[in-house]
N, C-alpha and C. Protein backbone atom coordinates (compact mmCIF):
# COMPACT_ATOMS: atom_id res chain seq x y z
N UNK A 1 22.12 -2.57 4.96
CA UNK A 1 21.45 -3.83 4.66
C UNK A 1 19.93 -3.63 4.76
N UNK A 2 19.04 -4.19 3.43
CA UNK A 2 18.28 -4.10 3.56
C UNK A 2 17.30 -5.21 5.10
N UNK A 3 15.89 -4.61 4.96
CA UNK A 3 15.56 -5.43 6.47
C UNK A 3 13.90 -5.34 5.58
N UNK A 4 13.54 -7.06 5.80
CA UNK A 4 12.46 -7.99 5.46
C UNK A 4 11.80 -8.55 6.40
N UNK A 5 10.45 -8.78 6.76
CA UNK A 5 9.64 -9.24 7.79
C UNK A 5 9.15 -10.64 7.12
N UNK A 6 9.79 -11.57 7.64
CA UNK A 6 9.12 -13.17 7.27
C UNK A 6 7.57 -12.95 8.07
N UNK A 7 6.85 -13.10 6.94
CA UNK A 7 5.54 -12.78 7.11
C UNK A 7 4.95 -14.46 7.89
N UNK A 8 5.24 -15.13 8.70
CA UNK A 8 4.93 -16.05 9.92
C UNK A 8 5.09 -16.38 10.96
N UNK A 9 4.45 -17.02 11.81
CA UNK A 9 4.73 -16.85 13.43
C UNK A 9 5.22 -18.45 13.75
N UNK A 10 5.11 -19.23 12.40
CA UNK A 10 6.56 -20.86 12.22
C UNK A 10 7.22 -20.18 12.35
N UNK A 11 8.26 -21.28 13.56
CA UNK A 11 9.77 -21.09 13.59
C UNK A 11 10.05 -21.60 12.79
N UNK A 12 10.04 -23.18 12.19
CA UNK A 12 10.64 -23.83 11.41
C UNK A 12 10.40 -23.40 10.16
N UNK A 13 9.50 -22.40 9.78
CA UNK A 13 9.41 -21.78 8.24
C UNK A 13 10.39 -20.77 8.08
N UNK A 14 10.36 -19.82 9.04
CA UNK A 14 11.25 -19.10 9.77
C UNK A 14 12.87 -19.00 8.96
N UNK A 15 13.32 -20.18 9.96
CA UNK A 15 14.56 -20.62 10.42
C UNK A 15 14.81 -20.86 8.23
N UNK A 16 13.92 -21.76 8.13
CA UNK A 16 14.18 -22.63 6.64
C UNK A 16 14.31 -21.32 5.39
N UNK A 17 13.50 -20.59 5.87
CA UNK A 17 13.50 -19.48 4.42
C UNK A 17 14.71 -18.46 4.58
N UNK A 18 15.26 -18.66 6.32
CA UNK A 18 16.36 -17.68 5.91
C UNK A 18 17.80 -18.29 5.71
N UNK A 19 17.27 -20.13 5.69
CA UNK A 19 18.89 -20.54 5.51
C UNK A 19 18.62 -20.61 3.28
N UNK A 20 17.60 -20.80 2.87
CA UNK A 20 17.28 -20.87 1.77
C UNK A 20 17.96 -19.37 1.37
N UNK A 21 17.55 -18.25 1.94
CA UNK A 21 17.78 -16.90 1.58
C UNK A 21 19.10 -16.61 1.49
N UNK A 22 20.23 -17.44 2.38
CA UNK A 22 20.97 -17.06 2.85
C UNK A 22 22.21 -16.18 1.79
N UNK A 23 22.22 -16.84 0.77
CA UNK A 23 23.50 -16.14 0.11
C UNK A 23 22.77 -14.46 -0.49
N UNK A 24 21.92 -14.37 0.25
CA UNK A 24 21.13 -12.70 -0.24
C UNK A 24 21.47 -11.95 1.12
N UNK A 25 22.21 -10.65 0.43
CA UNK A 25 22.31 -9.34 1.91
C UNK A 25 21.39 -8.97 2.20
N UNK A 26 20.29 -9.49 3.36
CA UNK A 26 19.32 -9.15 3.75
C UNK A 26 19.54 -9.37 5.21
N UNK A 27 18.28 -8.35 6.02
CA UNK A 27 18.14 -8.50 7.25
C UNK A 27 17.05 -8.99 7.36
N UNK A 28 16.93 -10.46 7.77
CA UNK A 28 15.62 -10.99 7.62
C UNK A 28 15.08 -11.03 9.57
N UNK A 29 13.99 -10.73 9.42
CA UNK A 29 13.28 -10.37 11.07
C UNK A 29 11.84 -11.37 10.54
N UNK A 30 11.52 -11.33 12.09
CA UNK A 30 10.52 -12.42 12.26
C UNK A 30 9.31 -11.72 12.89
N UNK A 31 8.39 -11.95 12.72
CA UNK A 31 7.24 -11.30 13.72
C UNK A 31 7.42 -10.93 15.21
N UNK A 32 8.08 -12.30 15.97
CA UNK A 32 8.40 -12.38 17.42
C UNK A 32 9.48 -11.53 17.59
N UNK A 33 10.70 -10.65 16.41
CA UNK A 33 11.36 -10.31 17.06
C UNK A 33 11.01 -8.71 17.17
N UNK A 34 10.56 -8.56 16.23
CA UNK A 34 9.66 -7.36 16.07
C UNK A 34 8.08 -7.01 17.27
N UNK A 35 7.56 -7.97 18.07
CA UNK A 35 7.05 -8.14 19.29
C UNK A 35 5.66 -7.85 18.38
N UNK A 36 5.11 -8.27 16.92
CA UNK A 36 4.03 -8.51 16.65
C UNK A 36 3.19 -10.01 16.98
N UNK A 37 2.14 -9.94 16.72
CA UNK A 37 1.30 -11.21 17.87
C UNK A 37 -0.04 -11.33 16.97
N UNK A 38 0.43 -11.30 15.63
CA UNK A 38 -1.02 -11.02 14.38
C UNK A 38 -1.24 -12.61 14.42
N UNK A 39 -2.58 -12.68 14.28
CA UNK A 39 -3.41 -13.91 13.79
C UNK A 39 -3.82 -14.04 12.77
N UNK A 40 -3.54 -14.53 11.99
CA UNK A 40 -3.94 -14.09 10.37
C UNK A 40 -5.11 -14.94 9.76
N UNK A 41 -6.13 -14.65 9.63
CA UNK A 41 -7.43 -15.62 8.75
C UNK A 41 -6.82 -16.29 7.30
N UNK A 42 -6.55 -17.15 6.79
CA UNK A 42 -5.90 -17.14 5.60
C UNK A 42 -7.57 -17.64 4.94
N UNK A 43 -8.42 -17.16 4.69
CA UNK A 43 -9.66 -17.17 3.84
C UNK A 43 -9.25 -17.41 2.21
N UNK A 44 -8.41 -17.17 2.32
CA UNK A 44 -8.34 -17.29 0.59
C UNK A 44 -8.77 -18.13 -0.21
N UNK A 45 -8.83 -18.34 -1.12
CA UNK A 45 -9.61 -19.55 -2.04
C UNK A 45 -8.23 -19.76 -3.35
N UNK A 46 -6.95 -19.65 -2.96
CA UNK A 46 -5.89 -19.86 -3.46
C UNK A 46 -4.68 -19.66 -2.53
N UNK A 47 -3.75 -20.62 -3.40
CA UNK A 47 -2.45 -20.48 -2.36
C UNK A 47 -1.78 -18.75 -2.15
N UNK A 48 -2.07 -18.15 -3.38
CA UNK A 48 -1.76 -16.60 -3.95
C UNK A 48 -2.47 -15.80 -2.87
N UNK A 49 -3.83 -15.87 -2.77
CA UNK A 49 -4.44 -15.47 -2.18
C UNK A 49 -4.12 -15.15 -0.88
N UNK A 50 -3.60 -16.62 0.32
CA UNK A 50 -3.48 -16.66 1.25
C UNK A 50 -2.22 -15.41 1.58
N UNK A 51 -1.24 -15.69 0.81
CA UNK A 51 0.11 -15.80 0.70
C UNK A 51 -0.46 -13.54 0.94
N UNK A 52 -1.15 -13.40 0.12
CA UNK A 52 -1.20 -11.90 -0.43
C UNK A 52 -1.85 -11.45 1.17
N UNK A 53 -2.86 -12.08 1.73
CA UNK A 53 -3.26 -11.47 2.48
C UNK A 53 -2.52 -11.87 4.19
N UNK A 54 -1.63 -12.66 4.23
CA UNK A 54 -0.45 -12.57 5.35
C UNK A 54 0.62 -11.35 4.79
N UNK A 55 0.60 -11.02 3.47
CA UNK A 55 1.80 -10.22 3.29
C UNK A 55 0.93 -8.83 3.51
N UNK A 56 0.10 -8.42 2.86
CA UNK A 56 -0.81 -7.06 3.25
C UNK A 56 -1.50 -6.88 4.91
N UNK A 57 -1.09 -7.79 5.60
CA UNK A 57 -1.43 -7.37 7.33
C UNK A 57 -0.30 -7.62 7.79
N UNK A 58 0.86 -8.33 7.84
CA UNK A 58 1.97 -8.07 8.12
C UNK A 58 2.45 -6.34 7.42
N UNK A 59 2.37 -5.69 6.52
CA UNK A 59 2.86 -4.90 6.06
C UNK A 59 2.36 -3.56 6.61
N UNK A 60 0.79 -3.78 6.56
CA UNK A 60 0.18 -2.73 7.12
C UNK A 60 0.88 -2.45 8.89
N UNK A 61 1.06 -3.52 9.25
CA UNK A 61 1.50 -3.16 11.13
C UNK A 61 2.88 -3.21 11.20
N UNK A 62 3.69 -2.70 10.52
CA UNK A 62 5.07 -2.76 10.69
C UNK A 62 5.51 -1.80 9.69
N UNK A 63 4.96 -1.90 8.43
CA UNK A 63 5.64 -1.01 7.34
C UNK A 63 6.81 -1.16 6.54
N UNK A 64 7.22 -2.63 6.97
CA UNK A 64 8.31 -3.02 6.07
C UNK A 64 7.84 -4.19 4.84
N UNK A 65 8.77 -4.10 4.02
CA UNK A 65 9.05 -4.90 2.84
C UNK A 65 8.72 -6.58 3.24
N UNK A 66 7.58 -7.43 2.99
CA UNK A 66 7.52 -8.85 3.59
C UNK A 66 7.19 -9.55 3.04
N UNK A 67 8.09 -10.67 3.06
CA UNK A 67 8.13 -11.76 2.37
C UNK A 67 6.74 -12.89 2.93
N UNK A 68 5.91 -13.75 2.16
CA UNK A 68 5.21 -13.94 2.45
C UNK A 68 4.83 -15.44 1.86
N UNK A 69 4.55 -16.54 2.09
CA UNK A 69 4.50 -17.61 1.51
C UNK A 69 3.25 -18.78 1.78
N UNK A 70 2.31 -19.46 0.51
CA UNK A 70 1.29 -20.51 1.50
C UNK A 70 1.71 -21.78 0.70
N UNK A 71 1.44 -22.63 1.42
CA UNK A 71 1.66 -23.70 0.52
C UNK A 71 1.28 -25.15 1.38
N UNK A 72 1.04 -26.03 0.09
CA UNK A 72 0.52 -27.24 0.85
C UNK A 72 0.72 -28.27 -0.15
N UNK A 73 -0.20 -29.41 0.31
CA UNK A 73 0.05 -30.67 -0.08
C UNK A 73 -0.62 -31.35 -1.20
N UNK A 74 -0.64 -31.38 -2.05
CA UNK A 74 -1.54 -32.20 -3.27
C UNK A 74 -2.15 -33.51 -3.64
N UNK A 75 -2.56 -34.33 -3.33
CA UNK A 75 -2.18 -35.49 -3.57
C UNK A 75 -3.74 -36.00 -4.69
N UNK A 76 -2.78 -37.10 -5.84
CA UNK A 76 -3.53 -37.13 -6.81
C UNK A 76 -4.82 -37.99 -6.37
N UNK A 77 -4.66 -38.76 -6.02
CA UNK A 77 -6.11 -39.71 -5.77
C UNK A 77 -6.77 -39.10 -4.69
N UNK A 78 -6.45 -37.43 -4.48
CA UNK A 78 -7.35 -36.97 -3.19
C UNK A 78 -8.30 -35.92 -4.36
N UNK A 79 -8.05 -35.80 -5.46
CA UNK A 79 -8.38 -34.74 -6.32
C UNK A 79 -7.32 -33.25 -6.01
N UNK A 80 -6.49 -33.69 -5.73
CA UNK A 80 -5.42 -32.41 -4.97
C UNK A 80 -5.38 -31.73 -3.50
N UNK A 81 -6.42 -32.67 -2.80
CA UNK A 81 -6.27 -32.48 -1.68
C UNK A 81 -5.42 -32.68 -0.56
N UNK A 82 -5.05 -32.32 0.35
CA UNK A 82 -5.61 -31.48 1.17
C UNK A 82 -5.41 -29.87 1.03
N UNK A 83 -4.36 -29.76 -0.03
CA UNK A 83 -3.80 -28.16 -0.99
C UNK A 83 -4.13 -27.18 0.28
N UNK A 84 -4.30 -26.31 -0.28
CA UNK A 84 -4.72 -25.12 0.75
C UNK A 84 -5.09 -24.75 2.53
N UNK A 85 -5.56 -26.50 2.18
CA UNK A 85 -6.45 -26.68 3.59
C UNK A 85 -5.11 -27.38 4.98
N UNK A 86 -4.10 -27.63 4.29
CA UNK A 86 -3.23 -28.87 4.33
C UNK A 86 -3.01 -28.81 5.99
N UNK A 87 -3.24 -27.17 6.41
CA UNK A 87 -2.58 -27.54 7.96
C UNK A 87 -4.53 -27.86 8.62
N UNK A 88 -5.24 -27.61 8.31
CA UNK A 88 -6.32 -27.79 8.48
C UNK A 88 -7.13 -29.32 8.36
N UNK A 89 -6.45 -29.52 7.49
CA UNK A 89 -7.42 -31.19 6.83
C UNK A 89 -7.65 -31.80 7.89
N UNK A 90 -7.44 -31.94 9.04
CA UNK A 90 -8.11 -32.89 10.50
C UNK A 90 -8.65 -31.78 11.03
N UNK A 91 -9.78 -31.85 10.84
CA UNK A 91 -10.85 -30.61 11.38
C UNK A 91 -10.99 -31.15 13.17
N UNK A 92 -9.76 -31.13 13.50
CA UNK A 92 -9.50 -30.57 15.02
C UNK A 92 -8.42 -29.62 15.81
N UNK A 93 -9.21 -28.93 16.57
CA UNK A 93 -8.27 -27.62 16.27
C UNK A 93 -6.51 -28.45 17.60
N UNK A 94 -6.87 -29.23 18.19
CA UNK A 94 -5.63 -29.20 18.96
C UNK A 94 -4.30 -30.36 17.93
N UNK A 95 -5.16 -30.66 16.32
CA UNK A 95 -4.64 -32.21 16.12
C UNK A 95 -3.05 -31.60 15.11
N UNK A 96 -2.04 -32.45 16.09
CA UNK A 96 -0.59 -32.07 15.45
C UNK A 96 -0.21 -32.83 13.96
N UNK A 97 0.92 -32.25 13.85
CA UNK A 97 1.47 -32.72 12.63
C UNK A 97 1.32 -34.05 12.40
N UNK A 98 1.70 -34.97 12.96
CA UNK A 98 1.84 -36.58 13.35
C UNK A 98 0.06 -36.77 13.46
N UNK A 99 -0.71 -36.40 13.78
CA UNK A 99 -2.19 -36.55 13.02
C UNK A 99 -2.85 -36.50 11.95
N UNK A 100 -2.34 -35.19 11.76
CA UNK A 100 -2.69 -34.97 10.52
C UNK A 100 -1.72 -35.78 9.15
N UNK A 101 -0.67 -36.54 9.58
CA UNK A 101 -0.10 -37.68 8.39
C UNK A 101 -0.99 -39.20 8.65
N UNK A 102 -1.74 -39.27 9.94
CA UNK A 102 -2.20 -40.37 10.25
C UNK A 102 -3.86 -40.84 9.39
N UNK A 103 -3.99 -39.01 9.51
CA UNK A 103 -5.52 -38.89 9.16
C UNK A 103 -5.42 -38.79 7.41
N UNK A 104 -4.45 -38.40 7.09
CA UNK A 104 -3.87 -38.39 5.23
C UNK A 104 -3.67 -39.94 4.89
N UNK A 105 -3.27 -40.86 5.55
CA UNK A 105 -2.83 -42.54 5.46
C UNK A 105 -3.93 -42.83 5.21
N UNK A 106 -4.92 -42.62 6.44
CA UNK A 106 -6.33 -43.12 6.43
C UNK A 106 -6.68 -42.93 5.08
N UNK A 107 -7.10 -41.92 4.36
CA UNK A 107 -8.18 -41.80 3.75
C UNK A 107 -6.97 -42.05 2.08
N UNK A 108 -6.22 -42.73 2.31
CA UNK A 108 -5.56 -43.09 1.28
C UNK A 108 -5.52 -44.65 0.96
N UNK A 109 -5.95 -45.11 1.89
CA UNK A 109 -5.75 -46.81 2.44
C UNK A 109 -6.46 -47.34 1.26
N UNK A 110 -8.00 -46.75 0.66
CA UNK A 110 -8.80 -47.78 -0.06
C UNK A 110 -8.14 -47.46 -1.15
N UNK A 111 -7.08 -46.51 -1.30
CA UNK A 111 -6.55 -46.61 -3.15
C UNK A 111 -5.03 -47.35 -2.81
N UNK A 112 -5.49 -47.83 -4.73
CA UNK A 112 -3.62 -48.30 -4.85
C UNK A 112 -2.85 -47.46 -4.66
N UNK A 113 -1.65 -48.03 -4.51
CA UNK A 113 0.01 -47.58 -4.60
C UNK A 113 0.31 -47.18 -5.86
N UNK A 114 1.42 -46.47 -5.79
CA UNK A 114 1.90 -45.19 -5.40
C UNK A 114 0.75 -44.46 -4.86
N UNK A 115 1.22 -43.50 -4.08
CA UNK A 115 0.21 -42.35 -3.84
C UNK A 115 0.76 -41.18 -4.13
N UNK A 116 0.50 -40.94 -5.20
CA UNK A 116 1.51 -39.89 -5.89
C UNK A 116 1.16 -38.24 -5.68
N UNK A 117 1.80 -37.57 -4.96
CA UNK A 117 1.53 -36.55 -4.49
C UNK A 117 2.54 -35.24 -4.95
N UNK A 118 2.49 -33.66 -4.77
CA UNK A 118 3.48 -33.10 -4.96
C UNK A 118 3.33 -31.63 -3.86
N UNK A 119 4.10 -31.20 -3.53
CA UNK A 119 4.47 -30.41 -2.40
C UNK A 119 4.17 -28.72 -3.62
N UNK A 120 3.34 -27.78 -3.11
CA UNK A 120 3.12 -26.79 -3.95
C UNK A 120 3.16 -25.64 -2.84
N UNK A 121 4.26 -24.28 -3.51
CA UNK A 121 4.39 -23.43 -2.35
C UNK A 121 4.34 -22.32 -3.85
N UNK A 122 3.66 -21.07 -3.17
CA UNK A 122 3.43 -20.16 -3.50
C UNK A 122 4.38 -18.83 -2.76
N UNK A 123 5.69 -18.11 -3.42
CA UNK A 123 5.84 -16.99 -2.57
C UNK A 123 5.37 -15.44 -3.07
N UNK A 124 5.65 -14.79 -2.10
CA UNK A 124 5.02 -12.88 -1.98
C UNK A 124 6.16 -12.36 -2.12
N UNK A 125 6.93 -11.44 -2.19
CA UNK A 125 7.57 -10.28 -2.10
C UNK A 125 6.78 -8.71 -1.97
N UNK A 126 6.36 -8.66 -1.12
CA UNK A 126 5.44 -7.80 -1.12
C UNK A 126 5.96 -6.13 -0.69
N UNK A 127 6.12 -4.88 -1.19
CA UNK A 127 6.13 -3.55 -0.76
C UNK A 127 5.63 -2.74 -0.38
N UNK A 128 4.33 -2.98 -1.45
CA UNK A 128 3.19 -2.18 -1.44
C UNK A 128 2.13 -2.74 -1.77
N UNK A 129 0.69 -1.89 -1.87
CA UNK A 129 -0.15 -2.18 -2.53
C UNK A 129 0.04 -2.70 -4.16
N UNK A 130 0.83 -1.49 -4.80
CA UNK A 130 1.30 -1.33 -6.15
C UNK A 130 2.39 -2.07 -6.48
N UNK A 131 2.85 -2.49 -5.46
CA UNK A 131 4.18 -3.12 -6.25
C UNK A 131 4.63 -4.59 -5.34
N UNK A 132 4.29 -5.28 -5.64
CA UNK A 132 4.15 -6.82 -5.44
C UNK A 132 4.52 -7.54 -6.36
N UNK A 133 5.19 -9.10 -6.12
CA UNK A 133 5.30 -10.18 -7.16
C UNK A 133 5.57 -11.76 -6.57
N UNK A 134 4.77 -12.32 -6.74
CA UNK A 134 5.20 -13.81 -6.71
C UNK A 134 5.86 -14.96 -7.89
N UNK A 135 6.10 -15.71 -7.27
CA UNK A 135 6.89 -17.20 -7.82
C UNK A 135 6.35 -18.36 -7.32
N UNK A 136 6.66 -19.54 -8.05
CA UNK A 136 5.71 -20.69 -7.74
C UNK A 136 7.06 -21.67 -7.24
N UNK A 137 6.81 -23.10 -6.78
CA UNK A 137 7.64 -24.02 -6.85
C UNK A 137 7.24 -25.52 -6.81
N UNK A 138 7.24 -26.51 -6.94
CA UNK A 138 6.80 -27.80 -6.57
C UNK A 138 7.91 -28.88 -7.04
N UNK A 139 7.32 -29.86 -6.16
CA UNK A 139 8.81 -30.92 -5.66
C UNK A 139 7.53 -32.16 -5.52
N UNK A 140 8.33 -33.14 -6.60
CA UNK A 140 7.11 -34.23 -6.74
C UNK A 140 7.83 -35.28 -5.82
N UNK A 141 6.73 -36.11 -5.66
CA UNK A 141 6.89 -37.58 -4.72
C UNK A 141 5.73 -38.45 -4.80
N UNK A 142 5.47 -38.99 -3.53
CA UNK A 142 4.58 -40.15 -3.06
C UNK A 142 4.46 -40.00 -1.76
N UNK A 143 3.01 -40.34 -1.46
CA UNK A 143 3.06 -40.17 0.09
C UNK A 143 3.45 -42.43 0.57
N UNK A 144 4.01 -42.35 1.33
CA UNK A 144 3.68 -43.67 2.30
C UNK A 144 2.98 -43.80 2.88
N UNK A 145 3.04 -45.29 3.79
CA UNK A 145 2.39 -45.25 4.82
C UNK A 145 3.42 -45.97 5.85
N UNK A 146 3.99 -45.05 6.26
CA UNK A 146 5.14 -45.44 7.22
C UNK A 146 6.14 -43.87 7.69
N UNK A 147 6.30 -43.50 8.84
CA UNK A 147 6.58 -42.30 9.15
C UNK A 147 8.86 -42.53 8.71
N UNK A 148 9.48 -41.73 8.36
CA UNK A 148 10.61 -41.96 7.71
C UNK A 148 11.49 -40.25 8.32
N UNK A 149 12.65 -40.55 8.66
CA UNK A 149 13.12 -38.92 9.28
C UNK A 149 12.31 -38.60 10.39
N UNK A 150 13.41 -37.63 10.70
CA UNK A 150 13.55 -36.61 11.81
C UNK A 150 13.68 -35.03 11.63
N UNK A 151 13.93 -35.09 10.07
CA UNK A 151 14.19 -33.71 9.78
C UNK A 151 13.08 -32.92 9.20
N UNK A 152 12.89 -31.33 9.35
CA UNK A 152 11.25 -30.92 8.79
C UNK A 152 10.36 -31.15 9.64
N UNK A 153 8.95 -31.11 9.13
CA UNK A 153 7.97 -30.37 10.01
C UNK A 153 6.60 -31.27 8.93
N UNK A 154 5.61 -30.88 9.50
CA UNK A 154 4.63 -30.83 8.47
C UNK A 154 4.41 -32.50 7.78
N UNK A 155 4.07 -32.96 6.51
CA UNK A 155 3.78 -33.70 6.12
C UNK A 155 5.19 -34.64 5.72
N UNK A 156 6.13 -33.78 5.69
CA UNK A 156 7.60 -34.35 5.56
C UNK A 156 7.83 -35.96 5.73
N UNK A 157 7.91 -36.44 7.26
CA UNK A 157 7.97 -37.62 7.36
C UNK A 157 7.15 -38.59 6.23
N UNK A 158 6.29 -38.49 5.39
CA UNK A 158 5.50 -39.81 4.65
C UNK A 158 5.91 -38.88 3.40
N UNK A 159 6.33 -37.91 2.99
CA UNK A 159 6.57 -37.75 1.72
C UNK A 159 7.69 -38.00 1.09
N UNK A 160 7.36 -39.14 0.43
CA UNK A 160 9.22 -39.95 -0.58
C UNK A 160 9.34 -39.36 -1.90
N UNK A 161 10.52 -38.94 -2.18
CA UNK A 161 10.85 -38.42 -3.38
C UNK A 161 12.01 -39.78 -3.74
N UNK A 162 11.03 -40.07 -5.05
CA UNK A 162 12.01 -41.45 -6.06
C UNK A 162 13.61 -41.15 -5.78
N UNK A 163 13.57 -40.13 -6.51
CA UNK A 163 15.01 -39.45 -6.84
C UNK A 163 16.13 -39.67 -5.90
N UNK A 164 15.77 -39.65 -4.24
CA UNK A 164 16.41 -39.12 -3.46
C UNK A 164 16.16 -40.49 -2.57
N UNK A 165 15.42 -41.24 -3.23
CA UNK A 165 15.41 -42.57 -2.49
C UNK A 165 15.09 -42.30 -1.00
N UNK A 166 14.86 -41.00 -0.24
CA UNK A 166 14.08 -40.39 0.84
C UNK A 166 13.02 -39.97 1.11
N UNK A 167 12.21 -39.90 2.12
CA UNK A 167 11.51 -38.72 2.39
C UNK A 167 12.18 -37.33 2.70
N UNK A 168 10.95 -36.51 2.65
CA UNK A 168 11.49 -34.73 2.54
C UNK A 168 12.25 -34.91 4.19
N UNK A 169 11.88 -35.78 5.18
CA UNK A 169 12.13 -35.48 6.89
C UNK A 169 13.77 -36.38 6.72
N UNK A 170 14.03 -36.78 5.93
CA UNK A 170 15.34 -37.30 5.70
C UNK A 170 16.51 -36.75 4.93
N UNK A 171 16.17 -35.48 4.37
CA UNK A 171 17.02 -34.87 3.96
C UNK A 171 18.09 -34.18 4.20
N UNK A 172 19.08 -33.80 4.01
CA UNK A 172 19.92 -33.02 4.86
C UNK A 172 19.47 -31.75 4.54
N UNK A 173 19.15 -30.75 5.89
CA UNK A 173 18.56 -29.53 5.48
C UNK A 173 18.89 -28.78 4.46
N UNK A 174 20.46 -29.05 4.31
CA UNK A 174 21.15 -28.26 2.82
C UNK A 174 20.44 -28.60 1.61
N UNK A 175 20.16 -29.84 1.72
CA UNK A 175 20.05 -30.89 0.50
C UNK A 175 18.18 -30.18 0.22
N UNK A 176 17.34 -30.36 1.13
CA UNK A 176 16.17 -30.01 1.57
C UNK A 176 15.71 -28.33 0.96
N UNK A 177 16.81 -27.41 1.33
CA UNK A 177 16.87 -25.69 0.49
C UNK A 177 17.03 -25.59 -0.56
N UNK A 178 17.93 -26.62 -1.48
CA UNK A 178 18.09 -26.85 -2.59
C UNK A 178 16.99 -27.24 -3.55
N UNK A 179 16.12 -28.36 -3.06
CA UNK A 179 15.28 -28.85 -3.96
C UNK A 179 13.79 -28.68 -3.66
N UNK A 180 13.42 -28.54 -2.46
CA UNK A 180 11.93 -28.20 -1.96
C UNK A 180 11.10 -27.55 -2.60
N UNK A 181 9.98 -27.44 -2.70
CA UNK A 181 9.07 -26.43 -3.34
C UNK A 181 9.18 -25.17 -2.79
N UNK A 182 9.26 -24.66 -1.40
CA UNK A 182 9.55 -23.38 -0.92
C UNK A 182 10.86 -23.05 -1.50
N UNK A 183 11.76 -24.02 -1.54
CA UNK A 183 13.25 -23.00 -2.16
C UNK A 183 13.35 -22.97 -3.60
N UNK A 184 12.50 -23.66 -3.84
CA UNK A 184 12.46 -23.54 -5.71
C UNK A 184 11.17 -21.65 -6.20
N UNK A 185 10.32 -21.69 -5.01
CA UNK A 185 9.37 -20.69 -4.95
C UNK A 185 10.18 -19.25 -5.02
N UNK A 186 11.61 -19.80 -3.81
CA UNK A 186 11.94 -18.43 -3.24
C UNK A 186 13.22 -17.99 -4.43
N UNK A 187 13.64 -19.19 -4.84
CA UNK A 187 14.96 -18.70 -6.18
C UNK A 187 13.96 -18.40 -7.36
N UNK A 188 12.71 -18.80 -7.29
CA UNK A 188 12.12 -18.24 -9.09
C UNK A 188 11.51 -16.72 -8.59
N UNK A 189 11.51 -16.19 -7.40
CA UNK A 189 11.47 -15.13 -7.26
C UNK A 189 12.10 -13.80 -7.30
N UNK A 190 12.48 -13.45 -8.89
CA UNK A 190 13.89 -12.87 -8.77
C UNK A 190 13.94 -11.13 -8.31
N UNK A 191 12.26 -11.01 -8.30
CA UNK A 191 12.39 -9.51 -7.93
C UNK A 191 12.70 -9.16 -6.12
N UNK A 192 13.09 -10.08 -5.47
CA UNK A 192 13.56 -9.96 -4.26
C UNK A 192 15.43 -9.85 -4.21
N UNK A 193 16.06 -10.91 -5.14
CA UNK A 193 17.08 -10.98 -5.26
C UNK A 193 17.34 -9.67 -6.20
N UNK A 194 16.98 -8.96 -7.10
CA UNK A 194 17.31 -7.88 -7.62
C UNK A 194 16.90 -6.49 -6.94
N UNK A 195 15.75 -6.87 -5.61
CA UNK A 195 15.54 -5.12 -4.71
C UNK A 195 16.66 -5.39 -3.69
N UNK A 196 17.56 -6.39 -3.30
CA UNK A 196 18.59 -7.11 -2.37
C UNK A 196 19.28 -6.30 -2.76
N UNK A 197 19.87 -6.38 -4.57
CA UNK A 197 21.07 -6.08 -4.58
C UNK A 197 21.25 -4.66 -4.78
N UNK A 198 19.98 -3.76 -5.15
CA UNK A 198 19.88 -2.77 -5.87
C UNK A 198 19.85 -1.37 -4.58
């Protein structure tokens, strides 16, 4: 069996990309189990970017094959913000998830309804220098202003998808691997599922 380094030190990204992964023969490992302790700058000035340079320092200190992923939040009346910045956008370094949806409400308050937003994840498959490939994914909605679920992480609770008559934190995690932007990222990525089988 092959063996992959989830290029993050989230559990809950973790846990989610290897139940997403799951019908692939892989040995998927985590930073913590491997006893790495990397801090990663994500400087990038794209989701690609970020994504490339967690997968090229994870790779360099271990030497395995790593999967690698950035992704964030869009929202239209922000000009696509908070995107890139998304775990960042409350420029305080101790402020949690549940802040940072408080501090996204805020600065949404003076526009109308809908607040139409879409979830954008970028993945890596990364080997080498030379031989790399990504996939994209996105999963449209609306943000609220009202926290909804228990399930997920991140901006989840205020993001409603029409379709599903839910937010993403209300999904059933099955339901959640299926349609998300990370699991739509990680199935349009087929050169992982074809070095799996090969």
């Amino acid at each position: 069996m092959k063996t992959v380094l989830i290029a993050s030190n989230n559990g809950h990204k973790a846990e989610e990309i290897a139940a997403i992964l799951h019908d692939l023969t892989l040995n998927l490992v985590t930073p913590k189990q491997l006893g790495l302790t990397l801090e990663i700058d994500e400087s990038g000035e794209s989701y690609l970017q970020n994504a490339l340079i967690k997968a090229k320092a994870f790779h360099a200190a271990c030497g395995l094959p790593v999967l690698a992923d950035d992704s964030g939040l869009e929202v239209d009346h922000l000009d696509g913000q908070p995107g890139i910045h998304s775990h960042r956008f409350l420029p305080r370094q101790d402020a949690s998830s549940h802040d940072r949806c408080v501090y996204l409400m805020s600065r949404l308050a003076a526009f109308p309804k809908p607040w139409q937003a879409h979830f954008y994840c970028c993945a890596v498959f990364y080997q080498s220098e030379g031989e790399w490939d990504f996939a994209e994914g996105k999963i449209f909605g609306e943000i609220i202003d009202e926290f909804k679920g228990s399930q997920g992480f991140g901006y989840d609770p205020i993001f409603w998808i029409p379709e599903k008559q839910r937010t993403m934190a209300e999904l059933d995690p099955k339901m959640k691997n299926q349609i998300s932007h990370r699991a739509l990222a990680l199935k349009n990525l087929r050169v992982l599922k074809e070095w799996a089988e090969n």
